[in-house]
Protein backbone atom coordinates (compact mmCIF):
# COMPACT_ATOMS: atom_id res chain seq x y z
CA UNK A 1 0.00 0.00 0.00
CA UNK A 2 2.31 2.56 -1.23
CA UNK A 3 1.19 6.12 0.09
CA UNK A 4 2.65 9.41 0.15
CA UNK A 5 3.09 10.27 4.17
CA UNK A 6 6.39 11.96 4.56
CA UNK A 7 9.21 13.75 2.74
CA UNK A 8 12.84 12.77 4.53
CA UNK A 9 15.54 15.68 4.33
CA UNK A 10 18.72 15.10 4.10
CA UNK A 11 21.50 17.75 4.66
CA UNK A 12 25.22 17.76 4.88
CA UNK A 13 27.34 19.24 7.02
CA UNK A 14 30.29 19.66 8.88
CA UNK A 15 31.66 20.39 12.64
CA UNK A 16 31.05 24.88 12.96
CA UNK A 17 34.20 25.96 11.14
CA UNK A 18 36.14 28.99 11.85
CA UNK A 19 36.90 31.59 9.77
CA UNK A 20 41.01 30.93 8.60
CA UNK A 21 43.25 33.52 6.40
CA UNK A 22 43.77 31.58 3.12
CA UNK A 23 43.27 27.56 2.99
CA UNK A 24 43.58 25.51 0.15
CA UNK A 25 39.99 24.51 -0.64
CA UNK A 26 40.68 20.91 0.93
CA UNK A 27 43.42 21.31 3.66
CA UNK A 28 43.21 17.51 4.11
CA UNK A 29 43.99 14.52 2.12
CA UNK A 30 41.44 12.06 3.46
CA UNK A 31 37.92 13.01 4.41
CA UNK A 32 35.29 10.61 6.10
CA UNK A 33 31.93 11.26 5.42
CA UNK A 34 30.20 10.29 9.14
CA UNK A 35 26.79 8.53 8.18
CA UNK A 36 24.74 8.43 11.49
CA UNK A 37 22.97 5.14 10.77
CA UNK A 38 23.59 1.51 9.58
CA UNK A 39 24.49 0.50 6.25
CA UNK A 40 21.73 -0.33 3.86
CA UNK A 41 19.26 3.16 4.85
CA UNK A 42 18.21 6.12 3.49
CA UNK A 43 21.43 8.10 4.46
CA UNK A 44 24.08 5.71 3.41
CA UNK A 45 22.81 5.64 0.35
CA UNK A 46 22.44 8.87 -0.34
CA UNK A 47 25.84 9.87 1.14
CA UNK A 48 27.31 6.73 -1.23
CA UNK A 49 25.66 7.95 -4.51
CA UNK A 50 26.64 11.78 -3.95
CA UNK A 51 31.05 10.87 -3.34
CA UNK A 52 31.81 9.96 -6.42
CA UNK A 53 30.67 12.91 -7.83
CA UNK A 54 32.78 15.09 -4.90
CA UNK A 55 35.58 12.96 -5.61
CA UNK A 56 35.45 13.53 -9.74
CA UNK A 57 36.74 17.26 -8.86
CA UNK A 58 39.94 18.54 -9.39
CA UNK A 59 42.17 18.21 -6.05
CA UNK A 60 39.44 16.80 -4.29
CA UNK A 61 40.74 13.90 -1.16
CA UNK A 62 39.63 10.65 -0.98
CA UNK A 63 36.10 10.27 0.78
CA UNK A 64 35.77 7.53 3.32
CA UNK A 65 32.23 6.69 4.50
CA UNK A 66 31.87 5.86 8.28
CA UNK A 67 28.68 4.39 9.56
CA UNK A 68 28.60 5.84 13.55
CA UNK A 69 24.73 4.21 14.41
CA UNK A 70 23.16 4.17 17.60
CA UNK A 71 20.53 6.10 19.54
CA UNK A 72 18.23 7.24 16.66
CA UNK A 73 21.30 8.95 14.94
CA UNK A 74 22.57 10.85 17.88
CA UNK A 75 25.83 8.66 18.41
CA UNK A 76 26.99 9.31 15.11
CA UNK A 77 25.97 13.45 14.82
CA UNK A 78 27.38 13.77 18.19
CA UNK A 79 30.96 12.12 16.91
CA UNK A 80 30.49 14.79 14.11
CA UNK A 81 29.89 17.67 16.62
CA UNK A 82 32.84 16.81 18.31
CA UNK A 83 35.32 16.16 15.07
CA UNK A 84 37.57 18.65 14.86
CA UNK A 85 36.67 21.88 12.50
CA UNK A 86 39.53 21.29 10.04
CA UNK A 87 37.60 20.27 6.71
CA UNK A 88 38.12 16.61 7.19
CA UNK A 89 34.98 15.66 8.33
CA UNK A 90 31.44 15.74 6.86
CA UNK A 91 27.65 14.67 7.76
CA UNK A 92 24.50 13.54 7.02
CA UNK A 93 21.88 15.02 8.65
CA UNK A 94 18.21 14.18 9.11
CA UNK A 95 15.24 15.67 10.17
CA UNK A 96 15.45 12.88 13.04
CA UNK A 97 19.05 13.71 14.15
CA UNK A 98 18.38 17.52 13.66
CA UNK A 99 14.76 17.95 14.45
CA UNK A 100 13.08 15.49 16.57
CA UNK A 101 16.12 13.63 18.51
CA UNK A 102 16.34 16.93 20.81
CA UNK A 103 12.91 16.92 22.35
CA UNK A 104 13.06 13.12 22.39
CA UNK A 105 16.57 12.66 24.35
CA UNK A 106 17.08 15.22 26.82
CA UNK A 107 20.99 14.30 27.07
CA UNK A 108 22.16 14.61 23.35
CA UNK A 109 25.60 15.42 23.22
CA UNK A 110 25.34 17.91 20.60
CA UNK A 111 23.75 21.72 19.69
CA UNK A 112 21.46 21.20 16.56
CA UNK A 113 22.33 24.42 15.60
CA UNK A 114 25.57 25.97 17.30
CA UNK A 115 27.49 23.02 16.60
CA UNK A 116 26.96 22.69 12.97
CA UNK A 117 27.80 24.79 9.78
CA UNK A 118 25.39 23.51 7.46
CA UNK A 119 26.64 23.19 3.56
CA UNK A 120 23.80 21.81 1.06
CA UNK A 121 20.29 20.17 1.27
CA UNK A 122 21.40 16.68 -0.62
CA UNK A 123 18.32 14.75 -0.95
CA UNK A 124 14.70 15.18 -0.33
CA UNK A 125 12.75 12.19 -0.28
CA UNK A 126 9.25 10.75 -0.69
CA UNK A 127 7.91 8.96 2.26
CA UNK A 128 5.70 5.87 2.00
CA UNK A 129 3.62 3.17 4.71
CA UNK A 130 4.12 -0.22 3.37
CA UNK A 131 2.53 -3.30 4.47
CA UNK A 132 3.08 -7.12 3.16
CA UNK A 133 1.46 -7.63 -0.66
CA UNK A 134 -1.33 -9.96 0.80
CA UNK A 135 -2.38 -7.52 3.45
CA UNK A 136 -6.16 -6.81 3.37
CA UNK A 137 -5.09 -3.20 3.79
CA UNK A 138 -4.69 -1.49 0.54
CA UNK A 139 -5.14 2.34 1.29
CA UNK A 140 -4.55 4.99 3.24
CA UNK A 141 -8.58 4.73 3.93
CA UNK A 142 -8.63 0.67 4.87
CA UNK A 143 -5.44 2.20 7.63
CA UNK A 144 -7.85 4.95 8.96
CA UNK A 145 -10.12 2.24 9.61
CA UNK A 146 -8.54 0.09 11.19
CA UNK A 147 -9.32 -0.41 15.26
CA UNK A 148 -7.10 -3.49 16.44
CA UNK A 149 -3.80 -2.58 17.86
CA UNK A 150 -1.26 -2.30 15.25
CA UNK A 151 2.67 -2.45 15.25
CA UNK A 152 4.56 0.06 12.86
CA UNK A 153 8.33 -0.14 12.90
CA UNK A 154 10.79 2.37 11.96
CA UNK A 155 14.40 2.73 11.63
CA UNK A 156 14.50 3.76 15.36
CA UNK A 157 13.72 6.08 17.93
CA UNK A 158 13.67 9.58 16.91
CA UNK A 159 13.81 8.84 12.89
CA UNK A 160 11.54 10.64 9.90
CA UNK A 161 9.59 7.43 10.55
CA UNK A 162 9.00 7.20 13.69
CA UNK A 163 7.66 10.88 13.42
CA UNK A 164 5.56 10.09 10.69
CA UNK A 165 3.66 7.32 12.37
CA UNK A 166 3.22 9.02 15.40
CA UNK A 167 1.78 11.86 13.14
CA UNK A 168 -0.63 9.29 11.67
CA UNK A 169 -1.33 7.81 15.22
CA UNK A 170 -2.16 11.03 16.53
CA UNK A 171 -4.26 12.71 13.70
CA UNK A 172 -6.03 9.50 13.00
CA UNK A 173 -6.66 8.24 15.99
CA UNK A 174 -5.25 5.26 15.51
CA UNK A 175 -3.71 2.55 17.77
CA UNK A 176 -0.42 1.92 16.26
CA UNK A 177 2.34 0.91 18.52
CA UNK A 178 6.08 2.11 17.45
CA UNK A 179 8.31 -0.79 17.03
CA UNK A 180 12.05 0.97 16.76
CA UNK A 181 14.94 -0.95 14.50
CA UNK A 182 18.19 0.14 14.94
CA UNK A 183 17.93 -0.57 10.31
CA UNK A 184 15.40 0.34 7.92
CA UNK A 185 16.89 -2.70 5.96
CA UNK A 186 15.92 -4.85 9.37
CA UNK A 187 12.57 -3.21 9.64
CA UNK A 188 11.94 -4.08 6.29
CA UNK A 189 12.72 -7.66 6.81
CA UNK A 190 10.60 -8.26 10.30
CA UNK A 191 7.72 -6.41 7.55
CA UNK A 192 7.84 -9.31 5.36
CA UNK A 193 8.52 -11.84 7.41
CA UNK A 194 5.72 -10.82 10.17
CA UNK A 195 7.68 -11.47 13.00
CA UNK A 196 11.24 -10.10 14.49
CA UNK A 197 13.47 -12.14 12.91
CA UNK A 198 16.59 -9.60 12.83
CA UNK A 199 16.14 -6.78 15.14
CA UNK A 200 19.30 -5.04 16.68
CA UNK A 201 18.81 -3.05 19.97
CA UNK A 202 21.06 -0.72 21.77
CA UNK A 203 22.66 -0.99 24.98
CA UNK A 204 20.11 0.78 26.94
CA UNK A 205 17.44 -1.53 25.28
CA UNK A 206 19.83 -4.84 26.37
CA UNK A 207 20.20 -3.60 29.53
CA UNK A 208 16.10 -2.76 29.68
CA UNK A 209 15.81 -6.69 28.61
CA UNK A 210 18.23 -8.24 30.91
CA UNK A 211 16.99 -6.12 34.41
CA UNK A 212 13.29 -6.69 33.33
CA UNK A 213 12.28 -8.56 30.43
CA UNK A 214 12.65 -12.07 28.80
CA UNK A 215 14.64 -13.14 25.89
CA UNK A 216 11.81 -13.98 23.46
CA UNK A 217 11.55 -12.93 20.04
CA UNK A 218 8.34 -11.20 19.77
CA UNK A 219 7.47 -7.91 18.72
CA UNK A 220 5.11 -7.39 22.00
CA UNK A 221 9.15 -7.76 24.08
CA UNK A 222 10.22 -5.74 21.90
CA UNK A 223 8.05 -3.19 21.99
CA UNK A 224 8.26 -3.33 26.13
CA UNK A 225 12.25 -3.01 25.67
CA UNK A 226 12.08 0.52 23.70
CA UNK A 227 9.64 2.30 26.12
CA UNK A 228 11.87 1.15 29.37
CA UNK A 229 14.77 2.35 27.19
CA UNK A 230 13.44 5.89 26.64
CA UNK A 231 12.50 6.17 30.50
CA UNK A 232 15.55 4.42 31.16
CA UNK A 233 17.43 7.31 28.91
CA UNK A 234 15.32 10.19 30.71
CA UNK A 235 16.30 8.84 34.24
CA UNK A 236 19.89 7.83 34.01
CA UNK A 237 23.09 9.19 32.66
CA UNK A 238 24.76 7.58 30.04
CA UNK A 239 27.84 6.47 32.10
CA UNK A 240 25.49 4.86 34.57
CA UNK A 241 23.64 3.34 32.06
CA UNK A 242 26.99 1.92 30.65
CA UNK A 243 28.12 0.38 34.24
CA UNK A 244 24.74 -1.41 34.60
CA UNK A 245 25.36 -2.84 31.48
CA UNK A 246 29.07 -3.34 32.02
CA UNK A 247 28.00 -5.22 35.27
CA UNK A 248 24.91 -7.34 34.01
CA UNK A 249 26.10 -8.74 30.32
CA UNK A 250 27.34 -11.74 29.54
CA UNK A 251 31.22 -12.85 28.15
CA UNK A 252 30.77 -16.33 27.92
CA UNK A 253 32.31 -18.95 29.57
CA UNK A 254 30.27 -18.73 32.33
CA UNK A 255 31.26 -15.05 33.78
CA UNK A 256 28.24 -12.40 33.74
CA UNK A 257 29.88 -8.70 34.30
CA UNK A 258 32.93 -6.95 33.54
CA UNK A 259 35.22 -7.87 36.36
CA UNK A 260 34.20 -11.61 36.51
CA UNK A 261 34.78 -11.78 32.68
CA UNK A 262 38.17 -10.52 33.59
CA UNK A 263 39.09 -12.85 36.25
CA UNK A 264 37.81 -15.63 33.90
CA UNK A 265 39.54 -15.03 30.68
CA UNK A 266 42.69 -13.18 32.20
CA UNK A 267 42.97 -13.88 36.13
CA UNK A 268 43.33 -10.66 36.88
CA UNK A 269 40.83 -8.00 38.27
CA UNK A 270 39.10 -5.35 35.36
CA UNK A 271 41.48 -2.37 36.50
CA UNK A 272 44.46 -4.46 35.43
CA UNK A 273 43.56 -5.10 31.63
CA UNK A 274 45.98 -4.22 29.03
CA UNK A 275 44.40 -2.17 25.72
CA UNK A 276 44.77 -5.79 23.97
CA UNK A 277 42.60 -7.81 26.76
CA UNK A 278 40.24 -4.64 27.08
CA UNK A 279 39.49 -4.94 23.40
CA UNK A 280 39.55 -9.01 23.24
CA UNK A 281 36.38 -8.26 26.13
CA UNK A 282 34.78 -5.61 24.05
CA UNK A 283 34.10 -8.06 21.25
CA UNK A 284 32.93 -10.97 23.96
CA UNK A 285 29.12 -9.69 24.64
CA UNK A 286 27.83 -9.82 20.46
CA UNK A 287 28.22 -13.67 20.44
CA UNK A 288 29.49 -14.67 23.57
CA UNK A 289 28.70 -18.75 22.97
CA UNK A 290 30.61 -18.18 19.55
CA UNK A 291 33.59 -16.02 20.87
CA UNK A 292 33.97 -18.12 24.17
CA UNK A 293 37.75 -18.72 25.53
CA UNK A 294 37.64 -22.32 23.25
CA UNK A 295 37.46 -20.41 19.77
CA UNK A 296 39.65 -17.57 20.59
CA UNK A 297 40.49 -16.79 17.19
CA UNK A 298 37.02 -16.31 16.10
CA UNK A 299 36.91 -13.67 18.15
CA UNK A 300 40.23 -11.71 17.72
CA UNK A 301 38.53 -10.62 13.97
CA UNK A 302 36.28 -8.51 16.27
CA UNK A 303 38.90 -7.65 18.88
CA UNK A 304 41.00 -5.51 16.17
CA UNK A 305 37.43 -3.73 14.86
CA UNK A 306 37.42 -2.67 18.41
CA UNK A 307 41.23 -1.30 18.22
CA UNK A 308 40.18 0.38 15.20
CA UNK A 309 37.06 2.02 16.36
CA UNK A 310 38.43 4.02 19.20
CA UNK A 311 41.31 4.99 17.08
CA UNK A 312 38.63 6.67 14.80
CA UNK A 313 37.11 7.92 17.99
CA UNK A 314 40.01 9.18 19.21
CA UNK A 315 40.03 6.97 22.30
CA UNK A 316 43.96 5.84 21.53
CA UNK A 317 46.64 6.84 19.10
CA UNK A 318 47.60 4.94 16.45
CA UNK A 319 50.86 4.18 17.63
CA UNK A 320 48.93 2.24 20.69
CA UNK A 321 46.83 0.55 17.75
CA UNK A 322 49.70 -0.99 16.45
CA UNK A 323 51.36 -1.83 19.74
CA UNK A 324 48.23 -3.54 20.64
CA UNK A 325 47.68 -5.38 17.16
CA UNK A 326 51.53 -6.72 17.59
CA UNK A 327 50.64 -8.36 20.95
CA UNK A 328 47.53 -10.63 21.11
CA UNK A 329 46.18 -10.83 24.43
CA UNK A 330 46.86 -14.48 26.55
CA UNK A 331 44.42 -16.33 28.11
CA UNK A 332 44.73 -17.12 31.78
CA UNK A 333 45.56 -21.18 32.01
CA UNK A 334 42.02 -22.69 32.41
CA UNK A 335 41.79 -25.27 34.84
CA UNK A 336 40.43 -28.48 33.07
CA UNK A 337 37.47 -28.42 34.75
CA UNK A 338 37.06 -24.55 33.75
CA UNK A 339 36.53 -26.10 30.16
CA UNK A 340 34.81 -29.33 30.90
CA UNK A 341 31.59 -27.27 32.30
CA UNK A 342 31.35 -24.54 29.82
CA UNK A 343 28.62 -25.41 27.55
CA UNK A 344 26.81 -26.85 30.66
CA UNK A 345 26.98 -23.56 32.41
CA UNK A 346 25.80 -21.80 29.54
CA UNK A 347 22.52 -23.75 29.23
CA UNK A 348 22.35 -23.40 32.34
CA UNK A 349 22.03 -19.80 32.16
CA UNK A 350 19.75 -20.08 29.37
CA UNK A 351 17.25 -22.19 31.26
CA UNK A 352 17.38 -19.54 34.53
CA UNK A 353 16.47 -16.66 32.03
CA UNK A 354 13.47 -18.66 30.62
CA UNK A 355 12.08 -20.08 34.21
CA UNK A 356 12.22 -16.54 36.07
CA UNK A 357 11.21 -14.92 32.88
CA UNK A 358 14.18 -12.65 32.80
CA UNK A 359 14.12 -11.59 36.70
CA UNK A 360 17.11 -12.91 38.59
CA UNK A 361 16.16 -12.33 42.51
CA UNK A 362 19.11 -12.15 44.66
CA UNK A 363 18.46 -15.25 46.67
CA UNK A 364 18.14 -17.29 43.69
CA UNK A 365 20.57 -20.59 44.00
CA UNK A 366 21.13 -22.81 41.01
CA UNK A 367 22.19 -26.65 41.69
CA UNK A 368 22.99 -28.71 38.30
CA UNK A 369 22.15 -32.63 37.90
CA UNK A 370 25.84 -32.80 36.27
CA UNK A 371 28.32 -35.34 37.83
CA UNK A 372 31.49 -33.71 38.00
CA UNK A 373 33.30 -36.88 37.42
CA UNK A 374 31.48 -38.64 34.65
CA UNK A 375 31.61 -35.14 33.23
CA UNK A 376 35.91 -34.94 32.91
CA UNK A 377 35.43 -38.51 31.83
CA UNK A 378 33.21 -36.98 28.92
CA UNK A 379 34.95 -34.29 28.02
CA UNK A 380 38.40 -36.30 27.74
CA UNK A 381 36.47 -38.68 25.74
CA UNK A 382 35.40 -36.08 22.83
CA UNK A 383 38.53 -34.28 22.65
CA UNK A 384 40.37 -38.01 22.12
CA UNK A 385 37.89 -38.53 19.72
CA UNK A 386 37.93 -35.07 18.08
CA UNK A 387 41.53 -35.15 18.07
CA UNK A 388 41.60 -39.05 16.47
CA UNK A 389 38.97 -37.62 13.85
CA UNK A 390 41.09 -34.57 12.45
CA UNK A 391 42.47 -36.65 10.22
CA UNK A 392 38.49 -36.79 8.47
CA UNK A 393 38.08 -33.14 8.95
CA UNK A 394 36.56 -33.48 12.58
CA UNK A 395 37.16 -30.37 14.69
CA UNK A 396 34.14 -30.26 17.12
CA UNK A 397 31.86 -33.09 18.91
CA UNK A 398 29.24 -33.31 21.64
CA UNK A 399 28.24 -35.50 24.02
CA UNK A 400 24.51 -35.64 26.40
CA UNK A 401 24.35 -38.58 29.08
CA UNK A 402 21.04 -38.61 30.62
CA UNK A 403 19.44 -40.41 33.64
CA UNK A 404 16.60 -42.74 33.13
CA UNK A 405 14.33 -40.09 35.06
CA UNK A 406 16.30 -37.51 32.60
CA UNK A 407 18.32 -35.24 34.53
CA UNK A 408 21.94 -34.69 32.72
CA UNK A 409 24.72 -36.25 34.54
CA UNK A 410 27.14 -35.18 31.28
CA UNK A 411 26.95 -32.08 28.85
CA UNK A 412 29.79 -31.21 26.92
């Protein structure tokens, strides 16, 4: 049901320049181009389809597209707020970064207006609700008429269309409930598919789910975990917010939090880290089953994304970059035992989430069925047998051992 609903503006722009006696025209031989949003939407593409023609003139720098997403687009404006006002950084703008993310986030980290010299208007876009092609609605009319509730989702909070649907919840009366992305292109998938299949939240929403939500999949959680994350973001600062996260999330191998994901992987407390083992834990919490302390190299890939995000941030030089990319970080020697119980521990885990629906009261004591013993006797038996079968190609095995009444003496 194509419709017209909104027109999207996008501007770009640079950090408020100075006036300077004189400059060549592009002081800089490298300028990145600081999209606030994930690849794939509206702004990425326009920013990628309007370089080539600013790189076509005569003594222009390269252009190098950075995708800063997060918070509705404030992460990434804010970065370009605080660039420095040298001519090697540009923006996109939105009407969501620029217009609505202001009265929506009381903490942005940026001035809309003092912080920004505008430059050109770039794009100007038609707007459109979509539904799935065998939807019984098929206009703007059968929309107006509808009186069940009714999710919408948008690219996230604070975006063109998140505005527009509240617009068309308000002024029609209707009752559609905002379900934020942090993607158009994942909106657009959950659209077609009917259900959350991709998602992406940010770390106020995973914090919102871990202190008081479940893990499902289902647009109704999801919907729950973006309006705690907006009070969450009116109540809390954003370094608070960050420590309750820091303290809550999971690294894998068994250790929830910061500093028992440091004792774990390193043996040391989470003051000690070096930039390497800092950055090796930074890339833990997206996959933490995946990137557990048995497939370290899987997760090193990640680690040096990290390294090379707060260079670009301006967290460390690039001298400490390469210091930190020439020494890989060393696990802590991991008792046998450490090993043989952590796939147990993590469905463990898993099960607690699902039977306290989230909640995790203080009191709460967890006793597994697992024999310690015939569990080392397990796990020395797949690694033989993984280690006899490499020969074939074999590099991973698994083993359950069950009770008759079916509690699990062995997981590994």
């Amino acid at each position: 049901m194509p419709h017209p609903a909104r027109r999207a503006l996008f501007g770009l722009a640079v950090p408020l320049l100075r006036p300077a006696a004189a400059e060549p025209a592009w002081p800089v031989r490298t300028v990145r181009v600081i999209v606030p949003y994930p690849p794939g939407g509206g702004s990425d593409v326009v920013a990628r389809l309007l370089l080539p023609a600013l790189s076509d003139q005569p003594g222009a720098p390269a252009f190098v597209v950075e995708n800063r997403a997060g918070a509705g687009g404030t992460i990434g404006t804010e970065v370009l707020a605080k660039s420095p006002a040298d001519g090697g950084t540009l923006g996109t703008i939105t009407i969501g970064t620029h217009g609505t993310n202001p009265w929506l986030f009381p903490r942005i980290g940026y001035d809309p207006v003092a912080d920004f010299s505008p430059i050109a208007v770039i794009s100007v876009q038609p707007g459109a609700v979509a539904v799935p092609a065998d939807s019984p609605l098929g206009s703007l009319d059968d929309l107006l008429a509808i009186r069940q509730e009714t999710n919408f989702a948008s690219s996230g909070n604070g975006t063109s269309g998140h505005l527009a649907g509240e617009v068309l919840r308000v002024m029609g009366g209707l009752p559609l409930v905002h379900v934020p992305y942090r993607s158009s292109g994942a909106a657009w998938a959950d659209l077609q598919a009917r259900h959350v299949v991709e998602g992406g939240s940010t770390i106020t929403q995973q914090l919102a789910r871990n202190l008081f939500l479940t893990q499902d999949q289902t647009l109704r959680r999801k919907v729950q975990e973006a309006a705690l994350a907006i009070e969450i973001e009116r109540r809390v600062k954003k370094d608070q917010i960050l420590a309750l996260y820091l303290d809550r999330v999971y690294f894998g191998a068994g250790a929830y939090g910061l500093p028992n994901a440091a004792r774990t992987y390193f043996g040391k407390p989470a003051s000690a880290l070096t930039l390497p083992e800092a950055a090796l834990l930074a890339a833990l919490p997206k996959a933490p089953t995946r990137y557990a302390r048995s497939d370290l190299d899987t997760a090193l890939p990640r680690s040096r994304k990290v390294l090379r995000d707060m260079r670009l941030e301006g967290w460390i030089t690039a001298k400490q970059e390469a210091e930190a990319l020439a020494a890989p970080p060393k696990l802590a020697p991991a008792t046998p035992a450490d090993d043989d119980f952590g796939y147990a521990l993590d469905f463990a885990s898993q099960r607690v989430r699902e039977l306290t629906r989230g909640g995790t009261p203080a009191d709460l004591v967890v006793r597994l069925t697992i024999d310690p013993r015939l569990q080392a006797e397990g796990a020395a038996a797949i690694r033989d047998a993984v280690a006899r079968g490499k020969a074939q190609g074999a590099t991973q095995g698994a083993l359950v051992a069950l009770t008759p009444g079916g509690a699990i003496r062995v997981l590994v």
